[in-house]
Protein backbone atom coordinates (compact mmCIF):
# COMPACT_ATOMS: atom_id res chain seq x y z
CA UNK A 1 0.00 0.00 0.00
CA UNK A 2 2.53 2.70 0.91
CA UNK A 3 4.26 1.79 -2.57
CA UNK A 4 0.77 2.46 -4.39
CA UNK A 5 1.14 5.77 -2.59
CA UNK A 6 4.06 7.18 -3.69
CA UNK A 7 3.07 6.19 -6.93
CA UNK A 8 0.55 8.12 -6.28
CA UNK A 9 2.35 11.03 -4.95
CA UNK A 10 4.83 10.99 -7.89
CA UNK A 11 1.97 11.08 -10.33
CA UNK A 12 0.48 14.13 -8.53
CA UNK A 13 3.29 16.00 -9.02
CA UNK A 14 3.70 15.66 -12.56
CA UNK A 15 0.13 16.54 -13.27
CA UNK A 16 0.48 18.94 -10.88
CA UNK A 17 3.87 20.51 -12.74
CA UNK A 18 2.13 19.82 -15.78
CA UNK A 19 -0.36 22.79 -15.60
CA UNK A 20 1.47 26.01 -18.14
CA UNK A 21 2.85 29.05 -16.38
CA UNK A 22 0.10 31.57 -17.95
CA UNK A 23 -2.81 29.38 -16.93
CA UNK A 24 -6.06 31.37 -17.14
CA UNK A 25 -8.04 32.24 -13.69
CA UNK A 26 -9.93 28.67 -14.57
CA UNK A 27 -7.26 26.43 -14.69
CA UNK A 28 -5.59 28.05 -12.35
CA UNK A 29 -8.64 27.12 -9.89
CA UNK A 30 -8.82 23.65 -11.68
CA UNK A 31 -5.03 22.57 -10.62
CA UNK A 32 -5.85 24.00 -6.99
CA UNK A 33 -7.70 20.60 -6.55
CA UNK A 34 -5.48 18.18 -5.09
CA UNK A 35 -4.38 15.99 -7.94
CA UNK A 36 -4.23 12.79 -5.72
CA UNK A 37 -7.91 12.97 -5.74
CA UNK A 38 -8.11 12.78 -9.69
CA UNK A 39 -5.52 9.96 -9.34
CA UNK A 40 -7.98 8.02 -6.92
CA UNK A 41 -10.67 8.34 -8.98
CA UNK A 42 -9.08 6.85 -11.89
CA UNK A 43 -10.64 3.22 -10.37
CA UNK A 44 -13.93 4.88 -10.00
CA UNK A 45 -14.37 5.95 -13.80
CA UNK A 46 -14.43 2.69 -15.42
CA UNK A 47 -18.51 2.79 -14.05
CA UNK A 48 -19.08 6.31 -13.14
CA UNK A 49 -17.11 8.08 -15.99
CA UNK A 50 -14.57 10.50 -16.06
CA UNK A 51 -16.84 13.43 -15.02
CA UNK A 52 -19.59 11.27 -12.64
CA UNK A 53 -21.55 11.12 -15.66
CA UNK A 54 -22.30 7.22 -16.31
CA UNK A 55 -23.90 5.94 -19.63
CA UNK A 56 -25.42 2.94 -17.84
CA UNK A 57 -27.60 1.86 -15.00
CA UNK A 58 -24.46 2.70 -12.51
CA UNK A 59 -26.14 5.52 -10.83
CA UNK A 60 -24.86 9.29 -12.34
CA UNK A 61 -23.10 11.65 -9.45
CA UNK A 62 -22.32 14.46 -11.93
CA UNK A 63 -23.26 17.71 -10.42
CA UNK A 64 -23.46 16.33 -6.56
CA UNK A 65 -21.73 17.99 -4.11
CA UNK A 66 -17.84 17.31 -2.42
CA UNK A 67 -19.94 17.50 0.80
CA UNK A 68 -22.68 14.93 -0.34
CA UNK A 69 -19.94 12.60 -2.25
CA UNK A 70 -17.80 12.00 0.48
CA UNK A 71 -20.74 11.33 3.05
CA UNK A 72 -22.56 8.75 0.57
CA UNK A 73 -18.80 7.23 0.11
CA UNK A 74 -18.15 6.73 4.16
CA UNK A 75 -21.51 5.66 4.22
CA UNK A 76 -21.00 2.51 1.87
CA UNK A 77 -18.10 2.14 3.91
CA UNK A 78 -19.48 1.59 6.87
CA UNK A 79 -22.79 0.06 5.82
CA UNK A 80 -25.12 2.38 6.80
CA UNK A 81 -25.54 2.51 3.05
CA UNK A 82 -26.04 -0.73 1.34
CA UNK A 83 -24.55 -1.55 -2.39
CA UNK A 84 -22.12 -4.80 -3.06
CA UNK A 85 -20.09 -3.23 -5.38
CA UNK A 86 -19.79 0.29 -3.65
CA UNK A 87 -19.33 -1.38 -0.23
CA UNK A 88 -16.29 -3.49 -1.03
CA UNK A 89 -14.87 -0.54 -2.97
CA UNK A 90 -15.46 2.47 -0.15
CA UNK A 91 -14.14 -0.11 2.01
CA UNK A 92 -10.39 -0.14 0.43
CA UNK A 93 -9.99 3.72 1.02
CA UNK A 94 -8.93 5.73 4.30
CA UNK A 95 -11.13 8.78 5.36
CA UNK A 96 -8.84 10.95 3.96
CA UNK A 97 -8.37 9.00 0.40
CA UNK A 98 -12.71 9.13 0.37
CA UNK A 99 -12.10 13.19 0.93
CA UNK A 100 -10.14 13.42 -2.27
CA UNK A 101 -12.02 11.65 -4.32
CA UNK A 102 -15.03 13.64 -3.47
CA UNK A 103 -13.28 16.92 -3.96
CA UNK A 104 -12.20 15.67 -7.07
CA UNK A 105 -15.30 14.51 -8.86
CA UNK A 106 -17.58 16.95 -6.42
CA UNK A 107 -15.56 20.07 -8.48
CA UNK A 108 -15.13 18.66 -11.82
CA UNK A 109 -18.81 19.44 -12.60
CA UNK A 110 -17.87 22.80 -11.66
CA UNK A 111 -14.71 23.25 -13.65
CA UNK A 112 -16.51 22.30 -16.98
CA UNK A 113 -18.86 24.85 -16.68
């Protein structure tokens, strides 16, 4: 796990160094979202998409917010909220991993608008 991590970390940074110089007010706000959340959520858009906008029956979370995301996420993972799939998964992150990855996809709505 702590190797996963500083993968992790490592990848941050280059997305994070990644972001030009003369970035516009927008993008600027954009890359002041931790990138370890975007990283995180990487597992989570194979069903949910990219953006929290899925094109199946996995339920949508686009336009939800970091507050709401991260609260339906610890509640999977403690089973106050029920789901098989989403249980198991919520269950392999810390608190603070969950946080991310609701920041992440809770502002991403936000950014593309």
């Amino acid at each position: 796990m702590e190797e996963k991590i500083k993968v992790m970390l490592v990848a941050a940074a280059l997305l994070f160094a990644s972001v030009p110089g003369g970035a516009d007010a927008k993008e600027r706000e954009e890359a002041a979202v931790d990138p370890r959340g975007q990283i995180l959520a990487f597992s989570c858009a194979s069903c949910h998409g990219t953006d929290g906008k899925s094109v199946s029956i996995i339920p949508s979370f686009y336009g939800k917010s970091p507050e709401y995301l991260e609260m339906a996420l610890k509640d999977f993972k403690s089973g106050r909220r029920y789901s098989t799939v989403m249980m198991r998964h919520a269950k392999g992150y810390t608190d603070e991993e969950i946080r991310l990855i609701a920041e992440y996809y809770g502002t991403v709505w936000q950014n593309n608008n």
